[in-house]
Protein backbone atom coordinates (compact mmCIF):
# COMPACT_ATOMS: atom_id res chain seq x y z
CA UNK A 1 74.85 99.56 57.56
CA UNK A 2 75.00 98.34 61.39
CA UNK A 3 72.07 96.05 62.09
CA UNK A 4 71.57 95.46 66.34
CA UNK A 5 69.02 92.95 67.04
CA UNK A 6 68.26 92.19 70.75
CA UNK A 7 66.67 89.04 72.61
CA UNK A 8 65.96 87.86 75.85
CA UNK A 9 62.88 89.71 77.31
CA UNK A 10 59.51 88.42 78.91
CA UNK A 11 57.14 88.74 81.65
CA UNK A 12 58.85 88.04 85.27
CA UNK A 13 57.48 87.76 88.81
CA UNK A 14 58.80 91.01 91.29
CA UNK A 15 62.31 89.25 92.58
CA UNK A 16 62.85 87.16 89.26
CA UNK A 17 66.06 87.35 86.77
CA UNK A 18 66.19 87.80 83.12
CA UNK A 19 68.81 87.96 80.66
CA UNK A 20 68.58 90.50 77.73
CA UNK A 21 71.21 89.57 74.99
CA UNK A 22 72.12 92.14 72.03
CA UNK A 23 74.33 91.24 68.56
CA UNK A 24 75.54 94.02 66.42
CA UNK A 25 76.54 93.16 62.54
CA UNK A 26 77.02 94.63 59.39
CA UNK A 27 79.77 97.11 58.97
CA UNK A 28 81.13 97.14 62.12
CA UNK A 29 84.15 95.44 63.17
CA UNK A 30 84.26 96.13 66.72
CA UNK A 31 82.17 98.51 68.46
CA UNK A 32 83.34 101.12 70.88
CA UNK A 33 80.17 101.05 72.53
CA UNK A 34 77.21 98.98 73.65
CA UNK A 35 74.63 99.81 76.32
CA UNK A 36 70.99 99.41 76.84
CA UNK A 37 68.06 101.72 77.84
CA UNK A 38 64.69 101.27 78.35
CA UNK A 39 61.54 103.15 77.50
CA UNK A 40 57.59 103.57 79.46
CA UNK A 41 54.65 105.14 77.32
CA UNK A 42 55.35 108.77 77.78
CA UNK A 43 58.47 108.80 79.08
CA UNK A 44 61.92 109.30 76.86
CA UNK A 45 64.39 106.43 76.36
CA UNK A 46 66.93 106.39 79.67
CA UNK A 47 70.10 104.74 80.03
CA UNK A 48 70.48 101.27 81.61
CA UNK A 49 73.99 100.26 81.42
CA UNK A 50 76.70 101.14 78.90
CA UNK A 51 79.82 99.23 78.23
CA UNK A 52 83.32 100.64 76.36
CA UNK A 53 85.41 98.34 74.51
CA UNK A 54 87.95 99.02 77.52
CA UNK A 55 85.28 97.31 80.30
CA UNK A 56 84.53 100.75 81.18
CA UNK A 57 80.58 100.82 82.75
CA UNK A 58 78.34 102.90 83.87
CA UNK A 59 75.05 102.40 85.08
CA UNK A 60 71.63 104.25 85.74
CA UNK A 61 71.31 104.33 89.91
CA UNK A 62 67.81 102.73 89.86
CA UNK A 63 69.65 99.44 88.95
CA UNK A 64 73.15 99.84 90.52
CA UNK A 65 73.65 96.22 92.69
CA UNK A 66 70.91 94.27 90.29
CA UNK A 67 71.54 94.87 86.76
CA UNK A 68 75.56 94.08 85.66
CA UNK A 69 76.28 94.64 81.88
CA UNK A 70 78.77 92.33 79.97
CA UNK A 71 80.12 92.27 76.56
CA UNK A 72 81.66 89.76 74.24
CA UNK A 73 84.26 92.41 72.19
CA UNK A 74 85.21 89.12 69.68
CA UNK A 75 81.32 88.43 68.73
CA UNK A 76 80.22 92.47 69.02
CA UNK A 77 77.60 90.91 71.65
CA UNK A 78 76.34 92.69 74.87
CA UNK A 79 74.27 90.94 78.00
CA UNK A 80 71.98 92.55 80.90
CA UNK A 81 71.48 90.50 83.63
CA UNK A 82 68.93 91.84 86.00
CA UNK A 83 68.10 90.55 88.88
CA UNK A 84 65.94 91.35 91.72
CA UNK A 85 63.73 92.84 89.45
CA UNK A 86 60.92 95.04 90.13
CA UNK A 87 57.21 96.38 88.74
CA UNK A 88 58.87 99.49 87.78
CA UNK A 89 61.89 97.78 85.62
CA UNK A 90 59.04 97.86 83.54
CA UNK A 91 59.73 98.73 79.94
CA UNK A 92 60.80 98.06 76.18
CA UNK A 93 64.47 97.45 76.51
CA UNK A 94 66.94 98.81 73.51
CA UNK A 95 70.39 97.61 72.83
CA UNK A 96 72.98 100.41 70.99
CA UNK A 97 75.76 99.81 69.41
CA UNK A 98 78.70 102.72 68.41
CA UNK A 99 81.55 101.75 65.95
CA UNK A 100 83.52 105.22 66.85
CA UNK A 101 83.75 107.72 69.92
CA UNK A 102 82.43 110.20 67.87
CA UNK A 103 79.39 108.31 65.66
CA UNK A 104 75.96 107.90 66.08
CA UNK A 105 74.25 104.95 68.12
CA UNK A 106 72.49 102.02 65.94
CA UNK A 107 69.19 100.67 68.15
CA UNK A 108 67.72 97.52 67.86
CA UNK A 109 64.19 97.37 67.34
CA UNK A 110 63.63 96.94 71.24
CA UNK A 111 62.24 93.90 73.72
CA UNK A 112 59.77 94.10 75.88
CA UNK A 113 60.04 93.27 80.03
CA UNK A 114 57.35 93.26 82.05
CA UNK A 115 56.97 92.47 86.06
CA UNK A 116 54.24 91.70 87.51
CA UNK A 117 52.79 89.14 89.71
């Protein structure tokens, strides 16, 4: 079993920073892949920001210039830091984690941002 736990949300004022960290344990040595994605009510689950064990990023165009994704390949641990953020960044935040190219994703359970004035 993979277990991916993130940490790091919270309620922000429009033009604030946050931090999201993400750990992934269990069975899984080092994972190919980490990314985040975000969720509204109604909506489906969108990519943030993904990260390869190469450095290798992409990243949804809403957040290109604010959000830059990092990972630690030693500790299996990936980062979002957003900045400049806005009312409609708006969402639960879910860190993924992928042992293999070809695997499924594990989520975390999800952290909520919120910001508002």
């Amino acid at each position: 079993q993979v277990q991916v736990a993130e940490s790091g949300g919270g309620l922000v004022q429009p033009g604030g920073s946050l931090r999201l960290s993400c750990v992934a344990s269990g069975r899984i040595a080092s994972a190919y892949a980490m990314g985040w994605y975000r969720q509204t009510p109604g909506n489906q689950r969108e990519l943030v920001a993904r990260i390869i064990s190469t450095g290798t990023t992409n990243y949804a165009d809403s957040v290109k210039g604010r959000f830059t994704i990092s990972r630690d390949n030693a500790k299996n641990m990936v980062y979002l830091q957003m900045n400049s953020l806005k009312p409609e960044d708006t969402a639960v935040y879910y860190c993924c984690a992928r042992r293999y190219p070809i695997d499924p994703d594990y989520w975390g359970q999800g952290t909520q941002v919120t910001v508002s004035s």
